[in-house]
C-alpha atoms as a PDB file:
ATOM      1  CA  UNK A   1       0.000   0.000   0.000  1.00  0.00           C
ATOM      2  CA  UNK A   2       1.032   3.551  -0.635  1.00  0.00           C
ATOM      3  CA  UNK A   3       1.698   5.761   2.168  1.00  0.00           C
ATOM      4  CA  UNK A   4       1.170   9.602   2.564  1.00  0.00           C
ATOM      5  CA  UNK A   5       3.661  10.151   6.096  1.00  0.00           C
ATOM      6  CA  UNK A   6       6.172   8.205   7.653  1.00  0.00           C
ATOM      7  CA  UNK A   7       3.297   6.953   9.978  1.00  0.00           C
ATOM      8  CA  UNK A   8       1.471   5.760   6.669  1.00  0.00           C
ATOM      9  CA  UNK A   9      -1.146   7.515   6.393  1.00  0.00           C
ATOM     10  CA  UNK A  10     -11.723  11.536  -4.889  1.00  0.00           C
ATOM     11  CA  UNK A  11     -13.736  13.295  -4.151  1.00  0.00           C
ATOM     12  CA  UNK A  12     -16.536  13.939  -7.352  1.00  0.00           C
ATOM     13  CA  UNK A  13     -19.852  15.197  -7.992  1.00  0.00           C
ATOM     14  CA  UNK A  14     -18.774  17.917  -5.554  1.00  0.00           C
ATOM     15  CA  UNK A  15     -21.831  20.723  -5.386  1.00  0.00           C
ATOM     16  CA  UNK A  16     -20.162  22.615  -2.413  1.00  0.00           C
ATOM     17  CA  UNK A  17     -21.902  21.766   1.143  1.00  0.00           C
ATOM     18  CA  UNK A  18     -19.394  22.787   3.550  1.00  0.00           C
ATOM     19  CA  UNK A  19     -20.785  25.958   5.655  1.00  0.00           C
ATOM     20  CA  UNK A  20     -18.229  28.484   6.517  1.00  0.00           C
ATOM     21  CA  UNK A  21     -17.490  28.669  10.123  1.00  0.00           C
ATOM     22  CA  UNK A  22     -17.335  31.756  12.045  1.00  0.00           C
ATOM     23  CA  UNK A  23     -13.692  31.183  12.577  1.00  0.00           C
ATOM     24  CA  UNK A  24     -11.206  29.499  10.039  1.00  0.00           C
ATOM     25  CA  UNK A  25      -7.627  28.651  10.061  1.00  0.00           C
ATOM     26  CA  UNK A  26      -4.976  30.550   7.630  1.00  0.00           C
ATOM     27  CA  UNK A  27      -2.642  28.435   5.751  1.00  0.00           C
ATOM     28  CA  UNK A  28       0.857  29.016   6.216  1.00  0.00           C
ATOM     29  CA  UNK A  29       2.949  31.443   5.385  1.00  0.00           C
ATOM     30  CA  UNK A  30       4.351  31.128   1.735  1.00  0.00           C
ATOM     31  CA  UNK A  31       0.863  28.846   0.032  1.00  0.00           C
ATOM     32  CA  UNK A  32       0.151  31.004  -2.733  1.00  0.00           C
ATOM     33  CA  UNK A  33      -3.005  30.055  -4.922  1.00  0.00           C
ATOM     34  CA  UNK A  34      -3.146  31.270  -8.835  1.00  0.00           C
ATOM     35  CA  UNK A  35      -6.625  31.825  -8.640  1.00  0.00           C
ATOM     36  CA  UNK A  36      -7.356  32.560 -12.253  1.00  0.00           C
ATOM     37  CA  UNK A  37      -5.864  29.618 -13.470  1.00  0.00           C
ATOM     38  CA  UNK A  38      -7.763  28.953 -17.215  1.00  0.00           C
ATOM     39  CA  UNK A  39      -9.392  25.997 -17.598  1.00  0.00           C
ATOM     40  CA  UNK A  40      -7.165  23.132 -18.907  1.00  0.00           C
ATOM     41  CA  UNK A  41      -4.133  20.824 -17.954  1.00  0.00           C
ATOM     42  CA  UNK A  42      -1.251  22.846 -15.951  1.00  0.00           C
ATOM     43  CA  UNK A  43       1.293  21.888 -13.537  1.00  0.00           C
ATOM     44  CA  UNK A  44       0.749  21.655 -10.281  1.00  0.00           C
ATOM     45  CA  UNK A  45       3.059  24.272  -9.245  1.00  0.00           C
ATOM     46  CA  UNK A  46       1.303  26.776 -11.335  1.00  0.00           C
ATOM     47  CA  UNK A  47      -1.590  26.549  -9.570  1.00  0.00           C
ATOM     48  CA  UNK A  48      -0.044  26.339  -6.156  1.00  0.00           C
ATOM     49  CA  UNK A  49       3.407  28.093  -6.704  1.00  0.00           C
ATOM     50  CA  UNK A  50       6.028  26.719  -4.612  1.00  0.00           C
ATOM     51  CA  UNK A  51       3.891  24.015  -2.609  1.00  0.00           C
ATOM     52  CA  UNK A  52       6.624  21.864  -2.876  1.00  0.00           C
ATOM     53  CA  UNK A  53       8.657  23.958  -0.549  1.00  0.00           C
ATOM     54  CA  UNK A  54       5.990  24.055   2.509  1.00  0.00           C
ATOM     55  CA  UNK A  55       6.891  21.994   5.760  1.00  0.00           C
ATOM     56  CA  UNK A  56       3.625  19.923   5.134  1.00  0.00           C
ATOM     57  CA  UNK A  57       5.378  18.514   1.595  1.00  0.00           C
ATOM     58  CA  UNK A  58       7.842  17.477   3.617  1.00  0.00           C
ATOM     59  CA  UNK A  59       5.816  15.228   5.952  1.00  0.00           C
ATOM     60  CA  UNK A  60       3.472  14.420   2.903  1.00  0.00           C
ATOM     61  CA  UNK A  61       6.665  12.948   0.818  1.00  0.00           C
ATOM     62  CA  UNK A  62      10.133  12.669   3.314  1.00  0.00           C
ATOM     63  CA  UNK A  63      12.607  11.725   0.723  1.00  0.00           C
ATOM     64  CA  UNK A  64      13.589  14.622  -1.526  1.00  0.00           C
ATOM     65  CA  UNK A  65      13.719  13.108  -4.323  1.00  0.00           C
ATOM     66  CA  UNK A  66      10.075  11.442  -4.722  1.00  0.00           C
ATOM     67  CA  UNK A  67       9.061  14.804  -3.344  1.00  0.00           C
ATOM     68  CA  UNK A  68      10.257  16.289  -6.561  1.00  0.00           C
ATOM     69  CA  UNK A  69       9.471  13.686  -9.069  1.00  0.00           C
ATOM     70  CA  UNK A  70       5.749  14.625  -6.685  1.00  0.00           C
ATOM     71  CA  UNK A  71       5.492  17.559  -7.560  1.00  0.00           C
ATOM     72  CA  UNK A  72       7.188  18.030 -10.946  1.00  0.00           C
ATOM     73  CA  UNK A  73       5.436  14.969 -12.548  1.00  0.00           C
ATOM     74  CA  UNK A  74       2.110  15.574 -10.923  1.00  0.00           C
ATOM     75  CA  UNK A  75      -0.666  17.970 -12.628  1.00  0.00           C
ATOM     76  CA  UNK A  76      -3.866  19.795 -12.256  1.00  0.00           C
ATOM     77  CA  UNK A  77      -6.838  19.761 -15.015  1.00  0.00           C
ATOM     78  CA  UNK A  78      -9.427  22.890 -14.402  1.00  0.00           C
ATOM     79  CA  UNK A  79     -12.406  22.166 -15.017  1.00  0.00           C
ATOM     80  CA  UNK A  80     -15.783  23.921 -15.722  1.00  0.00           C
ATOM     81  CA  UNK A  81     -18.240  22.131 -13.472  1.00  0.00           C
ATOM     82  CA  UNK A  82     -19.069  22.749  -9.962  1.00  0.00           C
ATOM     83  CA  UNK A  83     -16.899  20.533  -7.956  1.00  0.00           C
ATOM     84  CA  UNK A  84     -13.765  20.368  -5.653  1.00  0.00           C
ATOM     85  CA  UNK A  85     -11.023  18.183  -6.124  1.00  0.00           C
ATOM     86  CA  UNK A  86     -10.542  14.331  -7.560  1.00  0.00           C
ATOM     87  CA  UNK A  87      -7.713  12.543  -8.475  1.00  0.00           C
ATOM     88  CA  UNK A  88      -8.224  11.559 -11.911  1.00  0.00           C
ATOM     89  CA  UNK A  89      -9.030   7.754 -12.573  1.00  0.00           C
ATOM     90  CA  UNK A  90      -6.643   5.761 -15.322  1.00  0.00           C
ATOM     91  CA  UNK A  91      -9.898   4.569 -16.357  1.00  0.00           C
ATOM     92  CA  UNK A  92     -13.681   4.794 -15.608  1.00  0.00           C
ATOM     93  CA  UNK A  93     -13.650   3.162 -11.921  1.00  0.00           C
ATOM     94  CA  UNK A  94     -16.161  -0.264 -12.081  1.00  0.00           C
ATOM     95  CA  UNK A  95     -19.571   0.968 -10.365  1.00  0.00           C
ATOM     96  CA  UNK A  96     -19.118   4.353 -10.720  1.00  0.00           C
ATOM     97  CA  UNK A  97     -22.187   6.376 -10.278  1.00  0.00           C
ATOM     98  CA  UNK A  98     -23.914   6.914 -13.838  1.00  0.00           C
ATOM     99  CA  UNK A  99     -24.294  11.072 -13.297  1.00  0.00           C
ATOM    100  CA  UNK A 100     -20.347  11.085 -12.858  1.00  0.00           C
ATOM    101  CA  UNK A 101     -18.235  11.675 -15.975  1.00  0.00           C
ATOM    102  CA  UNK A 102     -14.706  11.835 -14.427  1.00  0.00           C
ATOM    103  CA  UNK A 103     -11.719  13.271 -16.350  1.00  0.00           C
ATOM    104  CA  UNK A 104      -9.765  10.114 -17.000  1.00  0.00           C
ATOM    105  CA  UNK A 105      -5.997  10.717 -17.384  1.00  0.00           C
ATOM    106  CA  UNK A 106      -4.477   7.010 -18.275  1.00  0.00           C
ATOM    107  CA  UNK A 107      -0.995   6.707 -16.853  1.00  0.00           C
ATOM    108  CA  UNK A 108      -0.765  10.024 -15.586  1.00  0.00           C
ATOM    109  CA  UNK A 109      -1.191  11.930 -12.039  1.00  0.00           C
ATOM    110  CA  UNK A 110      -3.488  14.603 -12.483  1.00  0.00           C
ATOM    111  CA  UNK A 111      -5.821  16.698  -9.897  1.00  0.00           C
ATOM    112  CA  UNK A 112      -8.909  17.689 -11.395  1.00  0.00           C
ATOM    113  CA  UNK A 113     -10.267  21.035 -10.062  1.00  0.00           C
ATOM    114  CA  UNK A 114     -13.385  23.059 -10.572  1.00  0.00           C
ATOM    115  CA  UNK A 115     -12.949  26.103 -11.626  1.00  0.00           C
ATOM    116  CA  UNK A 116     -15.168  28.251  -9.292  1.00  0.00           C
ATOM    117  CA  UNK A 117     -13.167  25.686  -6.091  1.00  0.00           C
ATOM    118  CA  UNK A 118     -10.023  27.221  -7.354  1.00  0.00           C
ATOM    119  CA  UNK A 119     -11.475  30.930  -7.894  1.00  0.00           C
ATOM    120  CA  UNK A 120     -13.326  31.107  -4.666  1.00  0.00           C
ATOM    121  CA  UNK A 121     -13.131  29.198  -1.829  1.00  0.00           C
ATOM    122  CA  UNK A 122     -10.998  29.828   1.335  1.00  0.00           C
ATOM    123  CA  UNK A 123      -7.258  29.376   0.997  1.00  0.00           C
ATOM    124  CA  UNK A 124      -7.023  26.983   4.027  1.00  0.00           C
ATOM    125  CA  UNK A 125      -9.807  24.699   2.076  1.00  0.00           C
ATOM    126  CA  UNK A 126      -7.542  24.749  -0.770  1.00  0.00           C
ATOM    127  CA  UNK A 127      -4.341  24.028   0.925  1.00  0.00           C
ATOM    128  CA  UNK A 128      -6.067  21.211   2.990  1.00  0.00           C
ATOM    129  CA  UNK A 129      -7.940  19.377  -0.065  1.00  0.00           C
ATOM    130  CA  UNK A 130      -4.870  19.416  -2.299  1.00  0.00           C
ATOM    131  CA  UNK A 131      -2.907  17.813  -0.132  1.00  0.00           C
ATOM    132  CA  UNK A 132      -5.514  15.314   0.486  1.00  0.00           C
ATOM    133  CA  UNK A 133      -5.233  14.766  -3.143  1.00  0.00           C
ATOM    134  CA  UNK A 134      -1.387  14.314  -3.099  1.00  0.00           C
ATOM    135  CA  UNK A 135      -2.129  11.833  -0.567  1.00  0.00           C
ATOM    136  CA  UNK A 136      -4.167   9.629  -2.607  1.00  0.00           C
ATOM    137  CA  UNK A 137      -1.142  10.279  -5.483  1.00  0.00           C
ATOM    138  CA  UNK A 138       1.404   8.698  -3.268  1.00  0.00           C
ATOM    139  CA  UNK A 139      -1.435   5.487  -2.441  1.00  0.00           C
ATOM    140  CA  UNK A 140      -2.289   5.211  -5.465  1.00  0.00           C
ATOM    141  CA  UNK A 141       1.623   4.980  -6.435  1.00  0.00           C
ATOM    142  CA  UNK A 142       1.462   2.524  -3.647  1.00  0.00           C
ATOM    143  CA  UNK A 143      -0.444  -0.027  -5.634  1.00  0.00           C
ATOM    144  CA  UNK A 144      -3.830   1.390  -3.567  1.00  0.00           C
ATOM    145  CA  UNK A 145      -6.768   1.296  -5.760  1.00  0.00           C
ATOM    146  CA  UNK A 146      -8.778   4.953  -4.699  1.00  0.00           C
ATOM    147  CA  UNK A 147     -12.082   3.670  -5.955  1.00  0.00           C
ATOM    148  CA  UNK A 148     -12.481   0.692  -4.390  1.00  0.00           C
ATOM    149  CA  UNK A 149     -15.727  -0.310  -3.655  1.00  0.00           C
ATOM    150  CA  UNK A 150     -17.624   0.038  -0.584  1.00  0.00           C
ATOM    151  CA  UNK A 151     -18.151   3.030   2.226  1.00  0.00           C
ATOM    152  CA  UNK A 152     -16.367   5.816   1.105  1.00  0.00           C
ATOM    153  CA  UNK A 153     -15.775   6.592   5.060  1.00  0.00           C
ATOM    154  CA  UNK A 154     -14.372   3.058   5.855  1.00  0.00           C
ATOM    155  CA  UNK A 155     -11.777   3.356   2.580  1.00  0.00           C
ATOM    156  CA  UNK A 156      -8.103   3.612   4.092  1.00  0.00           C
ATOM    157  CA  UNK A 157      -6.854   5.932   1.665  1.00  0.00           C
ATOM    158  CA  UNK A 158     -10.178   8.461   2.434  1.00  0.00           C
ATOM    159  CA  UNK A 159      -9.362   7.564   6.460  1.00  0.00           C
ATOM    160  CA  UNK A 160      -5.440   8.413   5.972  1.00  0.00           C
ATOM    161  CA  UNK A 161      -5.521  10.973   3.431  1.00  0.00           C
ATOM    162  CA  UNK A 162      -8.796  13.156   5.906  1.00  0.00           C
ATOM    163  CA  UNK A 163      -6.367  12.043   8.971  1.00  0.00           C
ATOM    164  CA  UNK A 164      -3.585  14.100   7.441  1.00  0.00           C
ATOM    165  CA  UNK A 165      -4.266  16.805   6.458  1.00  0.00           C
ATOM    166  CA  UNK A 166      -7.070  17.175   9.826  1.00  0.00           C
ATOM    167  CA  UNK A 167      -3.759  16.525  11.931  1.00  0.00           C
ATOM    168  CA  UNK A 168      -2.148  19.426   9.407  1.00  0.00           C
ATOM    169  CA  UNK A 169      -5.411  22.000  10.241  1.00  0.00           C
ATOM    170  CA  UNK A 170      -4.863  21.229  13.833  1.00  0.00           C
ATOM    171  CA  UNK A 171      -1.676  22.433  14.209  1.00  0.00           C
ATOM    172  CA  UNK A 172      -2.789  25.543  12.439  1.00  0.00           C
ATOM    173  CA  UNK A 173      -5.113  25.809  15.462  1.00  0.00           C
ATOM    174  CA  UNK A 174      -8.725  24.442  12.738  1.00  0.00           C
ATOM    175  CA  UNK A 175     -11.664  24.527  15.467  1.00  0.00           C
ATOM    176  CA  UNK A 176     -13.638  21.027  16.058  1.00  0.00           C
ATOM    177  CA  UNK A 177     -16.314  23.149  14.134  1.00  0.00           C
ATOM    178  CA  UNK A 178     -14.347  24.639  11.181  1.00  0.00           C
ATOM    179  CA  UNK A 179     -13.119  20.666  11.206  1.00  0.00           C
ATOM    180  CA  UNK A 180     -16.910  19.493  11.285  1.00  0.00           C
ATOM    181  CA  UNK A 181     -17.868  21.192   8.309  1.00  0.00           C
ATOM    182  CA  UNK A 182     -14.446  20.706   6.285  1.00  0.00           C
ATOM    183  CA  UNK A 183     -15.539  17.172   6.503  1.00  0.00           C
ATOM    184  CA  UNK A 184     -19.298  17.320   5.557  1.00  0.00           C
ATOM    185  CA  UNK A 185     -19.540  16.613   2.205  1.00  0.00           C
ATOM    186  CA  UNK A 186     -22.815  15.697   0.148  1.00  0.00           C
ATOM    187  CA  UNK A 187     -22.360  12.421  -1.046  1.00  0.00           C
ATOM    188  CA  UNK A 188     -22.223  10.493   2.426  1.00  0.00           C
ATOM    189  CA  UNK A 189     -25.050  10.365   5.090  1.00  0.00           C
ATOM    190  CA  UNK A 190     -25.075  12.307   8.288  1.00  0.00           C
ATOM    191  CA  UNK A 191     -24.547   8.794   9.951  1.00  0.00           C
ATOM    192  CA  UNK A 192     -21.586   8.702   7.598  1.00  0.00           C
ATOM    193  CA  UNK A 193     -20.974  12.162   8.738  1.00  0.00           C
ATOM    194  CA  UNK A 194     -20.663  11.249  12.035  1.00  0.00           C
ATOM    195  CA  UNK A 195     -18.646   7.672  12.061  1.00  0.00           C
ATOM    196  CA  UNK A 196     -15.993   9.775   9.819  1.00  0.00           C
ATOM    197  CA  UNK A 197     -15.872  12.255  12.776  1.00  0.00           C
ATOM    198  CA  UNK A 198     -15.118   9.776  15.323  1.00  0.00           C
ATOM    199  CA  UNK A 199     -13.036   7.743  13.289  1.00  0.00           C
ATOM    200  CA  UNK A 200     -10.887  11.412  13.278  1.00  0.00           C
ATOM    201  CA  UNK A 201     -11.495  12.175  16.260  1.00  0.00           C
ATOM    202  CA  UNK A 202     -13.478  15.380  15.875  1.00  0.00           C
ATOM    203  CA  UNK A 203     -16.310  16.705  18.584  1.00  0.00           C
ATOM    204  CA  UNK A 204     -19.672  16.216  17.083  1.00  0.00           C
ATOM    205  CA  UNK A 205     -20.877  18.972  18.410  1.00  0.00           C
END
């Protein structure tokens, strides 16, 4: 299995749920976002400039140089349809929902992104979900297969990659509530909702 720390640690159809909490975290210092990306296949590091140099990179990938081949061989595809973030699928995943049409990029890492995600929402949202997605990179480099079937909130790689980057917003000082609604997304159940909150170990309420 792929790993996404030293400890080991797709989203799609994304119509945005989250609520914004009264308080939110700030990424760090030196996450820059190009916000008015066009749509269309880019590097990663032209839509997050210099990601590859963050602390967090370094826990997400230790050894320099898979960090680099990371972030150098890794893209993003902008999209224009109301979504978040995905990694890409080689091919159309078995039992995928009929209303999803993924971008399929066979034999290549790429990040899809909607548009508006990229444009609009808060930077700490951004920072958090695309290293989520570099998580699920490294798993899926790993030998993991991201669309497995099954609960989406029992799948390892959704456990490990949520349970980095929720350690990551911690340490940023991310509120049980700002967490709460970082992690309500529209495609699971509120029991879902709520067995992905204790599996992280966020408050409830």
């Amino acid at each position: 299995m792929g790993s996404c720390s030293q400890e080991k640690l797709a989203r799609a159809n994304m119509t945005p749920a989250r609520q914004k909490p009264r308080e939110e975290p700030i990424p760090p210092k030196g996450f820059r976002i190009a916000r008015d990306l066009p749509v269309g296949r880019h590097p990663l590091l032209a839509a997050f400039p210099a990601a590859s140099a963050l602390p967090i990179a370094e826990r997400l990938q230790p050894d320099p140089t898979a960090r680099e081949k990371l972030f150098e061989e890794t893209c993003v595809q902008v999209v224009d349809q109301d979504l978040w973030m995905y990694v890409a699928p080689f091919d159309m995943p078995p039992g995928a929902r009929r209303e999803w049409r993924p971008v399929l990029s066979p034999g290549s890492d790429c990040i899809v992104i909607g548009k508006d995600h990229l444009a609009e929402s808060p930077a700490i949202v951004l920072y958090l979900d695309i290293f989520h997605e570099l998580c699920h990179v490294i798993q899926r480099k790993g030998g993991a297969n991201l669309f497995a079937p099954g609960s989406y909130v029992k799948r390892w790689t959704e456990v490990e990659a949520y349970r980095f980057v929720v350690n990551e917003a911690r340490t940023l000082g991310a509120s049980d509530e700002f967490l709460r609604e970082y992690l309500r997304v529209e495609w699971i159940s509120e029991k879902e909702h709520r067995e992905l909150l204790a599996t992280l170990e966020v408050s409830a309420e």
